[in-house]
Protein backbone atom coordinates (compact mmCIF):
# COMPACT_ATOMS: atom_id res chain seq x y z
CA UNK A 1 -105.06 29.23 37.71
CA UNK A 2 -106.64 29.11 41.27
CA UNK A 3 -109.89 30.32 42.47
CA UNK A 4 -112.61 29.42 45.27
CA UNK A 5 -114.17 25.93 44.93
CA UNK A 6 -117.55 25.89 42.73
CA UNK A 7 -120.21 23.29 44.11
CA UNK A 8 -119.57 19.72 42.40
CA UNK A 9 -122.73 18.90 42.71
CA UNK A 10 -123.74 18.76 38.81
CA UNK A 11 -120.08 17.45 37.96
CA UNK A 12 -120.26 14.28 40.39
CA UNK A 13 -124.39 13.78 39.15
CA UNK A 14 -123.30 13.05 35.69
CA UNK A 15 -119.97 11.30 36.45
CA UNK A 16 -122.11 9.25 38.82
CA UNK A 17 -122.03 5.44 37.65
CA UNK A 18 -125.77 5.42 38.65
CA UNK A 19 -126.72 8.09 36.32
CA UNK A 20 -124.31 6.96 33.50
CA UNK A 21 -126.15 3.18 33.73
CA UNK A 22 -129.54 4.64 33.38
CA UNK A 23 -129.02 6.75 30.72
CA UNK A 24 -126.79 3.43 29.40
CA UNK A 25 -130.33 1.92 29.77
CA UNK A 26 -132.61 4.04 27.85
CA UNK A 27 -130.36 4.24 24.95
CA UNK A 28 -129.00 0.52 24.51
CA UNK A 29 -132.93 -0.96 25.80
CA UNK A 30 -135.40 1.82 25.30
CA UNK A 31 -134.54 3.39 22.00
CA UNK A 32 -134.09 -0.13 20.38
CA UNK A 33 -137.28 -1.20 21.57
CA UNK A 34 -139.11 1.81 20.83
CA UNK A 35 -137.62 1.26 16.96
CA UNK A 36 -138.92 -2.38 17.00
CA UNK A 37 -142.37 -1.48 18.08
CA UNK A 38 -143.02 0.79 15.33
CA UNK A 39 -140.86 -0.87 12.58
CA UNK A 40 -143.47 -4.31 11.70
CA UNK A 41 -140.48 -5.96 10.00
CA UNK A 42 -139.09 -6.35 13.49
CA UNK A 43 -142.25 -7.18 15.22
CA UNK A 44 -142.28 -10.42 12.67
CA UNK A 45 -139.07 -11.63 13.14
CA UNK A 46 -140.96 -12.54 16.58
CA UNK A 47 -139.32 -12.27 20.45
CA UNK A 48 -136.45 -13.86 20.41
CA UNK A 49 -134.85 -11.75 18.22
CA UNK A 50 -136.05 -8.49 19.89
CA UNK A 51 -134.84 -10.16 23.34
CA UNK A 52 -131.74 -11.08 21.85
CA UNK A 53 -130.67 -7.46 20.49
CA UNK A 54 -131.78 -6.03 23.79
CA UNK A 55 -129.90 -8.32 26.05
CA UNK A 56 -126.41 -7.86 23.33
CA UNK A 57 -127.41 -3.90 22.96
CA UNK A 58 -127.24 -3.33 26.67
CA UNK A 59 -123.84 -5.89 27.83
CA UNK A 60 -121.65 -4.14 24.76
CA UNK A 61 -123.02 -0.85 26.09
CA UNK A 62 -121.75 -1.70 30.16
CA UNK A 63 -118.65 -2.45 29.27
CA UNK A 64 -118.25 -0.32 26.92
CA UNK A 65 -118.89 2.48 30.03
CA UNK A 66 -117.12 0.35 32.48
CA UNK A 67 -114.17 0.55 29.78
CA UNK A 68 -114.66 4.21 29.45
CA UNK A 69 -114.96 5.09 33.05
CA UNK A 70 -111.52 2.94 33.66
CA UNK A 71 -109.44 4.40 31.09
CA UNK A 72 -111.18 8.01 32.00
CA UNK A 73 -110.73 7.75 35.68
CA UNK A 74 -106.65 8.66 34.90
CA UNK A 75 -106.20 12.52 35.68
CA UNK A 76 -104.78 13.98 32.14
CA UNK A 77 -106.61 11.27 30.28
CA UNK A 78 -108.91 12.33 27.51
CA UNK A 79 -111.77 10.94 27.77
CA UNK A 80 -113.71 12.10 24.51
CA UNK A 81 -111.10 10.08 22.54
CA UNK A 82 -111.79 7.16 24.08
CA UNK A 83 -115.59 6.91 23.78
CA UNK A 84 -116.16 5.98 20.22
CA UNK A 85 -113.39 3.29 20.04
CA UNK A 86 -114.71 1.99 23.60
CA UNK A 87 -118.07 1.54 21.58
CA UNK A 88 -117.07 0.49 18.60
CA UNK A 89 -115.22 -2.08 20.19
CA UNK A 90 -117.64 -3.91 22.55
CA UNK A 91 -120.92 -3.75 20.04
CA UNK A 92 -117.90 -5.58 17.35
CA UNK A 93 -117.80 -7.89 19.98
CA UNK A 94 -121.52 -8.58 20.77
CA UNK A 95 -122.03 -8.69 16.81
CA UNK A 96 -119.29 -11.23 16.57
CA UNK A 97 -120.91 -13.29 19.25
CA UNK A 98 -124.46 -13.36 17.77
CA UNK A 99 -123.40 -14.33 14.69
CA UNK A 100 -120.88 -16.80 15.71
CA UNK A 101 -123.18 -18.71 17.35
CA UNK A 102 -126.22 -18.42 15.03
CA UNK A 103 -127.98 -16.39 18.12
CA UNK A 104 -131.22 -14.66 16.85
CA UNK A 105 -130.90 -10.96 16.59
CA UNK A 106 -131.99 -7.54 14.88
CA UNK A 107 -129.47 -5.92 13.48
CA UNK A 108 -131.72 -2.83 12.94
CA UNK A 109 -131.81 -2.66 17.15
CA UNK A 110 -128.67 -3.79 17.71
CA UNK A 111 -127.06 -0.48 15.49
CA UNK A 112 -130.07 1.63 16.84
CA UNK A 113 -128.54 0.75 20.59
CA UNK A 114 -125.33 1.58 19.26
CA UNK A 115 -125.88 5.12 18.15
CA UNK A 116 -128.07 5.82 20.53
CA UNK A 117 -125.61 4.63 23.21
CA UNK A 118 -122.87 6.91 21.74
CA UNK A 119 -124.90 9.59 21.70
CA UNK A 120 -125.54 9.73 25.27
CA UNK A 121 -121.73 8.91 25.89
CA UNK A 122 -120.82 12.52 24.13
CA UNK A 123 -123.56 14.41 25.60
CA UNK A 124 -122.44 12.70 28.81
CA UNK A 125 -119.08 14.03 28.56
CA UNK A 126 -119.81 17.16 26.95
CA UNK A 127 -121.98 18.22 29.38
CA UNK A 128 -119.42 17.36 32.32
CA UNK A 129 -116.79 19.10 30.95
CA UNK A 130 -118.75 22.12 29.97
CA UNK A 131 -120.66 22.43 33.68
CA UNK A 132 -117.35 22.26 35.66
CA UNK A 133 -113.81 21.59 34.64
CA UNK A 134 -111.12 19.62 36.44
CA UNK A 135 -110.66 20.78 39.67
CA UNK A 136 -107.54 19.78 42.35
CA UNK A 137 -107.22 21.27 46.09
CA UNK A 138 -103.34 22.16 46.24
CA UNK A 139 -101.61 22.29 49.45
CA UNK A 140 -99.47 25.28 48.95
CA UNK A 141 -95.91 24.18 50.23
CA UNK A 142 -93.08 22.61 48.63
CA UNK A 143 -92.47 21.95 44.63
CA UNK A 144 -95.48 23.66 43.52
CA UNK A 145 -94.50 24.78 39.91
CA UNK A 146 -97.80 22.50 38.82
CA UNK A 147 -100.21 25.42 39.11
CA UNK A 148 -98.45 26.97 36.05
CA UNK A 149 -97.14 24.35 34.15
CA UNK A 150 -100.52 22.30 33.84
CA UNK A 151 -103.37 23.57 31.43
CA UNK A 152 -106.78 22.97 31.94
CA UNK A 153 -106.90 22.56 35.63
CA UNK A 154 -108.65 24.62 38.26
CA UNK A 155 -106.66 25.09 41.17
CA UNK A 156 -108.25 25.39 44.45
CA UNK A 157 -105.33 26.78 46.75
CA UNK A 158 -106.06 25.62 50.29
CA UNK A 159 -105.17 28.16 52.96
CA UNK A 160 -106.01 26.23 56.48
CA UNK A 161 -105.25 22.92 56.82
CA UNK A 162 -108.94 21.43 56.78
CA UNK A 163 -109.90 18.83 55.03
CA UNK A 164 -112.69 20.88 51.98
CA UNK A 165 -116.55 19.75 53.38
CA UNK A 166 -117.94 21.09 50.36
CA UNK A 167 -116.29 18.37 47.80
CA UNK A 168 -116.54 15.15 49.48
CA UNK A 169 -114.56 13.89 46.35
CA UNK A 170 -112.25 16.13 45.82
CA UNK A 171 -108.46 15.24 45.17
CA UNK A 172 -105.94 17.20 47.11
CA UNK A 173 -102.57 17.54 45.62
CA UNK A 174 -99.20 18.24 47.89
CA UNK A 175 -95.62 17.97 47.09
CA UNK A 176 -95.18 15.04 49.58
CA UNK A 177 -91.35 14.90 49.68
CA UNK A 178 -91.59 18.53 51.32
CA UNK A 179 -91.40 18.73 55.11
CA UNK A 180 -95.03 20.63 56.03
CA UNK A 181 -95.66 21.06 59.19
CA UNK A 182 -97.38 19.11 61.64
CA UNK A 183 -100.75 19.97 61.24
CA UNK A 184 -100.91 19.88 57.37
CA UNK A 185 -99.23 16.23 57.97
CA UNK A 186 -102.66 15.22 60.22
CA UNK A 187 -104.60 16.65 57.79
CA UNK A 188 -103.38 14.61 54.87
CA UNK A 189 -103.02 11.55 57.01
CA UNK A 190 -106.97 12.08 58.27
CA UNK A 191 -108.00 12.92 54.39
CA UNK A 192 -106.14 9.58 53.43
CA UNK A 193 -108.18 7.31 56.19
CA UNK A 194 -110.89 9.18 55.35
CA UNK A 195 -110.94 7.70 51.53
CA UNK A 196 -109.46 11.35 49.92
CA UNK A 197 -107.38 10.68 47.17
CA UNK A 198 -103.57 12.42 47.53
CA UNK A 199 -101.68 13.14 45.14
CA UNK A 200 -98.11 14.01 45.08
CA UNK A 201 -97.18 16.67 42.85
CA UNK A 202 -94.78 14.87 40.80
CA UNK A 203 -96.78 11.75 40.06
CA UNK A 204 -100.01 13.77 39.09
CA UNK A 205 -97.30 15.92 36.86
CA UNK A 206 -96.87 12.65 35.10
CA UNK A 207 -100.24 11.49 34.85
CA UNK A 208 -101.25 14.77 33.99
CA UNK A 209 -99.01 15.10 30.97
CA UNK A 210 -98.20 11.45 30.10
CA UNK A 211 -94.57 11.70 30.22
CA UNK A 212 -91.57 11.00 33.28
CA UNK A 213 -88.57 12.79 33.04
CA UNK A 214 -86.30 10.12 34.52
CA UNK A 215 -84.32 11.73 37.26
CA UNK A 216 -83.52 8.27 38.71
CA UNK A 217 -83.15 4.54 37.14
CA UNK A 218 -84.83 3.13 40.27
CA UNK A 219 -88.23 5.24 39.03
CA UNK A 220 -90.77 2.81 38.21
CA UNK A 221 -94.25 1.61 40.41
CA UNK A 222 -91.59 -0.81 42.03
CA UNK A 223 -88.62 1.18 42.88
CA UNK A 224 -86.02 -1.32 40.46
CA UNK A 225 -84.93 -1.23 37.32
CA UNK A 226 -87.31 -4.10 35.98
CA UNK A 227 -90.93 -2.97 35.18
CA UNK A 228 -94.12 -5.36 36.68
CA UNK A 229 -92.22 -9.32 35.75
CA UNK A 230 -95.45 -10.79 36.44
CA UNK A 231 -97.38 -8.31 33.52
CA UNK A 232 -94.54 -9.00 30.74
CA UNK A 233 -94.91 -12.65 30.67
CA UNK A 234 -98.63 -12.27 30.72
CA UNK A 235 -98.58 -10.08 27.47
CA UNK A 236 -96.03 -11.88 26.02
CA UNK A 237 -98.86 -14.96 26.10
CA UNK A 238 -101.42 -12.66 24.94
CA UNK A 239 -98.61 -11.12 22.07
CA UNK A 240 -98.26 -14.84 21.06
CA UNK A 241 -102.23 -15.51 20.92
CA UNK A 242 -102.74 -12.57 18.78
CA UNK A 243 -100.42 -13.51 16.58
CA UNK A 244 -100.94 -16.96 15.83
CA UNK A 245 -104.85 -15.38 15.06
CA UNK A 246 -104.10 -12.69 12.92
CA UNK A 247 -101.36 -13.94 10.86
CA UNK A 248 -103.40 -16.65 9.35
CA UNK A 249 -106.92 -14.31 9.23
CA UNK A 250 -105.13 -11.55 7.30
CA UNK A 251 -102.82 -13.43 5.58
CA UNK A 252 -104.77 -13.25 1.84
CA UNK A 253 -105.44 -9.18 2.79
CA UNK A 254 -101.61 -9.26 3.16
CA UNK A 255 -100.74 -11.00 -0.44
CA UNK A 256 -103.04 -8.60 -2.17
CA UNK A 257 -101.56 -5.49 -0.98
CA UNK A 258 -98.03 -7.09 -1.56
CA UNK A 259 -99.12 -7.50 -5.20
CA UNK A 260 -100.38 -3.83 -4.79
CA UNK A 261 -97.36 -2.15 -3.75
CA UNK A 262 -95.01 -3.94 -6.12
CA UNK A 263 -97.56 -3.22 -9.36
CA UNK A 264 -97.32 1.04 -7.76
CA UNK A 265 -93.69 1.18 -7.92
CA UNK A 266 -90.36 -0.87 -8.25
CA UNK A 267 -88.88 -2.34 -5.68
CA UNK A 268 -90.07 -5.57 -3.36
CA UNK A 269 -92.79 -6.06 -1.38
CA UNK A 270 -91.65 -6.17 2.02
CA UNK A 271 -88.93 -3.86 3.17
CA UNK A 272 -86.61 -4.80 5.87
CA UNK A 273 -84.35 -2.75 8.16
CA UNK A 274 -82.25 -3.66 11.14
CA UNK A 275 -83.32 -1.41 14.30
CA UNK A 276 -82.39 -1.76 17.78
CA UNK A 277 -84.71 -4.22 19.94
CA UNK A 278 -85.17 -5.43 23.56
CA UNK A 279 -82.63 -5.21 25.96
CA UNK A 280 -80.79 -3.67 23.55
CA UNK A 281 -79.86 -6.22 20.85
CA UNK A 282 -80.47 -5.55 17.20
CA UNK A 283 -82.82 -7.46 14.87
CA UNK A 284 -84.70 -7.81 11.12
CA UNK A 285 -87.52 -5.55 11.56
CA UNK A 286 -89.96 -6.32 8.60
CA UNK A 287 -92.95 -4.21 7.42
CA UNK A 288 -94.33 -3.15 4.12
CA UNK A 289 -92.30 -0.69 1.81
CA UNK A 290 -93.56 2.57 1.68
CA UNK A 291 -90.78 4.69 -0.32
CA UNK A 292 -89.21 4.41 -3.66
CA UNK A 293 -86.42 1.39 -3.32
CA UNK A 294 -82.98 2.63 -3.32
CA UNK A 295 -80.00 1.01 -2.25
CA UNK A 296 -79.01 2.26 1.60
CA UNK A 297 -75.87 4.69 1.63
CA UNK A 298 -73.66 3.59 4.44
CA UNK A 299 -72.22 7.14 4.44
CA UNK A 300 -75.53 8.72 4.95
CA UNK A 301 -77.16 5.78 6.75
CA UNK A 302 -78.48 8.56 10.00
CA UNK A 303 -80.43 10.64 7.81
CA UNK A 304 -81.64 7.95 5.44
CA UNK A 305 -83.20 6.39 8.35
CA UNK A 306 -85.11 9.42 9.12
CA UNK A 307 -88.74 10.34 7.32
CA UNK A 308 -89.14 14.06 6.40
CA UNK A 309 -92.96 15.62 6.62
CA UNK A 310 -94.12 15.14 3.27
CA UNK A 311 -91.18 12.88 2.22
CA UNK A 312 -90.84 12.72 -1.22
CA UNK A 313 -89.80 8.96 -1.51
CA UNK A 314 -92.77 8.27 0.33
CA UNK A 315 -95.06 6.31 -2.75
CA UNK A 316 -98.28 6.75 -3.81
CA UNK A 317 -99.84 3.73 -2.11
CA UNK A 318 -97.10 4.23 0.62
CA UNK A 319 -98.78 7.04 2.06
CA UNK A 320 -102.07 5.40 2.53
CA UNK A 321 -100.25 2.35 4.35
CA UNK A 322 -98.65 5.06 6.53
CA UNK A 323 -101.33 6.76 7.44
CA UNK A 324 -103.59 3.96 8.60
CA UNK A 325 -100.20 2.36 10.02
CA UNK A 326 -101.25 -0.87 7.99
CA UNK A 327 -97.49 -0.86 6.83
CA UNK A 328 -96.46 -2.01 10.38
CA UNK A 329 -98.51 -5.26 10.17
CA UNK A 330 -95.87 -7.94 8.93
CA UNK A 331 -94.12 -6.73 12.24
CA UNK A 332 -96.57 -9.26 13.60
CA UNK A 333 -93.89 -11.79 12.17
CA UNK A 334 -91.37 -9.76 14.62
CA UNK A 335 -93.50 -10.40 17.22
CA UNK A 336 -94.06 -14.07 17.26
CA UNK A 337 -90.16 -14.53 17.20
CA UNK A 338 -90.45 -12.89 20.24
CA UNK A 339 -88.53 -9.74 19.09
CA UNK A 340 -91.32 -7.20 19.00
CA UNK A 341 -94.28 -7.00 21.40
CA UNK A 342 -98.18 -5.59 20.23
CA UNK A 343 -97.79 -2.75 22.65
CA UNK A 344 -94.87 -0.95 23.02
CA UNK A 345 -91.72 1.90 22.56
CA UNK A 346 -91.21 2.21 18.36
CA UNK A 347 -88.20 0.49 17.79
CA UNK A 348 -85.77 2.89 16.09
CA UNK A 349 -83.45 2.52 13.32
CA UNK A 350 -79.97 1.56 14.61
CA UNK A 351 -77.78 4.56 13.34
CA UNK A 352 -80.79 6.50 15.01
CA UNK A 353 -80.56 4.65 18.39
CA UNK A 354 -77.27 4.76 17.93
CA UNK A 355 -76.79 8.64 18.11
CA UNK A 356 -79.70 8.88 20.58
CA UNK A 357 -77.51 6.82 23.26
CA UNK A 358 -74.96 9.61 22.61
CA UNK A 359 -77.03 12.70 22.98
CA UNK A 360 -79.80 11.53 25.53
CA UNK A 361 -79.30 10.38 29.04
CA UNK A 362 -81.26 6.93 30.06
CA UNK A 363 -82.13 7.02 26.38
CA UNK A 364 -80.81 3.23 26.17
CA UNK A 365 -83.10 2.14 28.98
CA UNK A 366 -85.87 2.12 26.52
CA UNK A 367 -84.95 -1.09 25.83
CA UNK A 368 -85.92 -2.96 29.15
CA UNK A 369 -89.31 -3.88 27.13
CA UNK A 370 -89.92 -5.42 23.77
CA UNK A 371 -90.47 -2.51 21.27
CA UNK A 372 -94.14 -2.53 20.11
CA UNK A 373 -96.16 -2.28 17.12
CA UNK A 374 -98.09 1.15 18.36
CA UNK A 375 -97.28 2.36 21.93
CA UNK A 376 -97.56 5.53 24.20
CA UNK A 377 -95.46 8.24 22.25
CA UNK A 378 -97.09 7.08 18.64
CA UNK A 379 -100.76 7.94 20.70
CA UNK A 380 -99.97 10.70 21.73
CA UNK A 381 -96.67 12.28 19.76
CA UNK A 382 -96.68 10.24 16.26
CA UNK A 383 -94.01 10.05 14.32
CA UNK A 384 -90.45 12.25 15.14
CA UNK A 385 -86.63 11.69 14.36
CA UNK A 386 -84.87 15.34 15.28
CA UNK A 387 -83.35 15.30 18.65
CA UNK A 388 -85.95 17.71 20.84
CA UNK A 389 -88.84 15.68 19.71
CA UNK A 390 -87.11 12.89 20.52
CA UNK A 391 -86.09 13.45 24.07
CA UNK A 392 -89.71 14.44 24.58
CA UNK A 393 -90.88 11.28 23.11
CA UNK A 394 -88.07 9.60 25.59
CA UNK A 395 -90.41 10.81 28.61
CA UNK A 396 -93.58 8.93 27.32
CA UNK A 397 -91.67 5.64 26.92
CA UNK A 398 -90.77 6.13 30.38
CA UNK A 399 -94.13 7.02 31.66
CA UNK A 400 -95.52 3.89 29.54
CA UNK A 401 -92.48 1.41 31.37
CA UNK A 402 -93.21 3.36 35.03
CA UNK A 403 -97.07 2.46 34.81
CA UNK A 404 -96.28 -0.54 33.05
CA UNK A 405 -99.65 -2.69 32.91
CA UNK A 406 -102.43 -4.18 31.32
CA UNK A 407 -104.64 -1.16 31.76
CA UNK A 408 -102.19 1.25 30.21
CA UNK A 409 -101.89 -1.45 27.04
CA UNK A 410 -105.55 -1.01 27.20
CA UNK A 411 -106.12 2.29 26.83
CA UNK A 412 -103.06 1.81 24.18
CA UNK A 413 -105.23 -0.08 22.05
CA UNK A 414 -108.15 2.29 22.29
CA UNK A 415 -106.35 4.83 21.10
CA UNK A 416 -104.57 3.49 18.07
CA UNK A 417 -108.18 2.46 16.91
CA UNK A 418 -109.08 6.24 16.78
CA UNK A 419 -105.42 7.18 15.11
CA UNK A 420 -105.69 4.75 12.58
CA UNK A 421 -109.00 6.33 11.28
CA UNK A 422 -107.40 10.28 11.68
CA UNK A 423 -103.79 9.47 10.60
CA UNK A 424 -102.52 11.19 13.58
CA UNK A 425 -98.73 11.34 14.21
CA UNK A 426 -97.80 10.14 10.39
CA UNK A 427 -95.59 11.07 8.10
């Protein structure tokens, strides 16, 4: 929809990073320290302790916003998902911290800074979103089909080609492969210099939606057909660290549901299948059975492969371990033989990939990155295996390989914490 521009005013106020600190502030210093003066059993654990929990209370809670405020600053990203995980993850931090190294602390202040931190973080949000939504000026030339197939945008059709006065901030969108004429070209060129964002059409499409319909193999952030070299052997080091951590941490959690799943129903432990894997070789993929065990029909091997809403093979346990995607976590194996990455497109079984190469065009450039444990279709698709949902899920594996980067993994991560608590996407 279009209309005439609203004043920003109260929508840049409480995006502000000034405003967001000080309310930051009062609920990660003030609250806690307003508890501690009127709780005695604080007051005599003595100052150091209060100190402590104010000085941990108000670092988790900056980053924690700094976090936010990066992942957030994407157009089409949600922020309200990411506030609680973005929380939860930087006070897990600070608590680790204190009590790795013995550092005094309250805990009472420390999980008073906490909820009062997230408190302001929703109200922050809510309140932004509710005083003015999401608003783009649109240049109104060229591939303009945005306007309609974009929800939850204001459009503010420009009609002179002025740079808007009003909105200092404001991002103006224009289809920048069109040919406009000469003084709509000064006017985007002077907004540019000027420290306007532009955005072309197609990219804030993308961003918008989180997916790239791949018209071209040469689409990525670096116009070939490799995504950022530099990045991938970065996370493969950081894939590598994690794993060498976690395997040995969870590895007693792992025996006892092992022992769980074969005392719920017959069959072995671990279940392994072969799926289709980087650059487009096939490999053991290993992760905790969740169906009834039954030997695999080679006749029928496509539609074995595939996992039915409410699948009846599915097992009682089995459904737990798939909806908190704790099933996946032997994969970890996977990715220390350098087969799987943390963070990436779902591998797919390979009579699946298999008949996706046939039906889907680009499908098989997928594989140009390691297949991942979670990635950008399971955040924001889930789980699918019929060919529509597929070729939909196709365009956010391209989106996550275009943009690919340590901020996207980031926001990645954040996101899986929140689906592994609401079982999104599982079946």
């Amino acid at each position: 929809m279009t209309r005439e521009p609203a004043p920003p005013i109260a929508r840049h106020f409480l995006e502000s990073l000034s405003f967001q600190l000080l309310g930051i502030l009062a609920g990660s210093v003030a609250v806690p320290l307003l508890l501690a003066l009127s709780e005695s059993n604080v007051l005599a654990q003595g100052g150091p302790f209060i100190v402590g929990s104010a000085i941990a209370s108000f670092a988790a809670a900056v980053f924690a916003l700094l976090i936010y405020r990066r992942v957030a600053s994407f157009p089409g990203s949600r922020g309200f998902a990411y506030i609680m995980p973005a929380f939860a993850i930087t006070y897990g931090v600070a608590a680790t911290v204190l009590l790795g190294f013995r550092l005094p602390y309250s805990g009472l202040m420390l999980s008073a800074g906490f909820v009062s931190s997230l408190a302001f973080g929703f109200l922050a949000h809510y309140l932004a979103q509710r005083m003015a939504r999401r608003q783009f000026y649109l240049v109104p030339f060229g591939n303009v089909g945005i306007m309609d197939e974009v929800e939850g945008i204001e459009w503010i059709l420009m009609h002179e080609p002025s740079i808007p006065v009003d909105d200092r901030r404001g991002a103006i969108v224009a289809d920048l492969r069109h040919d406009h004429a000469p003084e709509w070209e000064r006017m985007l060129a002077e907004a540019a210099i000027s420290g306007r964002v532009i955005y072309h059409t197609k990219q804030l499409r993308e961003s918008l939606s989180g997916k790239v319909e791949l018209e071209h193999l040469s689409e990525n952030s670096f116009g070939s057909l490799l995504p950022n070299l530099a990045y991938r052997k970065i996370k493969r080091a950081f894939d590598i660290g994690i794993a060498l951590v976690a395997l040995p941490v969870l590895s007693i959690p792992l025996l006892v549901l092992a022992v769980a799943i074969r005392m719920d129903s017959t069959g072995p432990a671990l279940f392994r299948q072969t799926r289709m894997g980087y650059r487009g070789r096939p490999f053991q993929m290993v992760k905790f059975r969740t169906m009834q065990h039954a030997p695999e029909s080679a006749g029928d091997a496509r539609n074995s492969a595939m996992t039915q809403s409410s699948d009846q093979r599915v097992t009682r346990i089995g459904r737990f371990l798939r909806r908190t995607r704790i099933d996946e976590l032997p994969q970890l194996v996977n990715v220390l033989r350098g087969e799987m990455s943390l963070i990436g497109p779902r591998p797919e079984a390979l009579p699946l990939s298999q008949w996706y190469e046939c039906e889907l065009p680009f499908y098989r450039y997928r594989h140009i990155v390691r297949p991942g444990l979670t990635g950008w279709a399971q955040v924001n698709q889930g789980h699918v295996t019929d060919l529509d949902a597929v070729h939909k899920k196709l365009h956010y594996d391209f989106y996550y390989i275009k943009y690919f980067s340590a901020w996207l993994d980031a926001l990645i991560i954040v996101r899986t914490i929140g689906i592994v608590f609401s079982g999104f996407g599982s079946k």
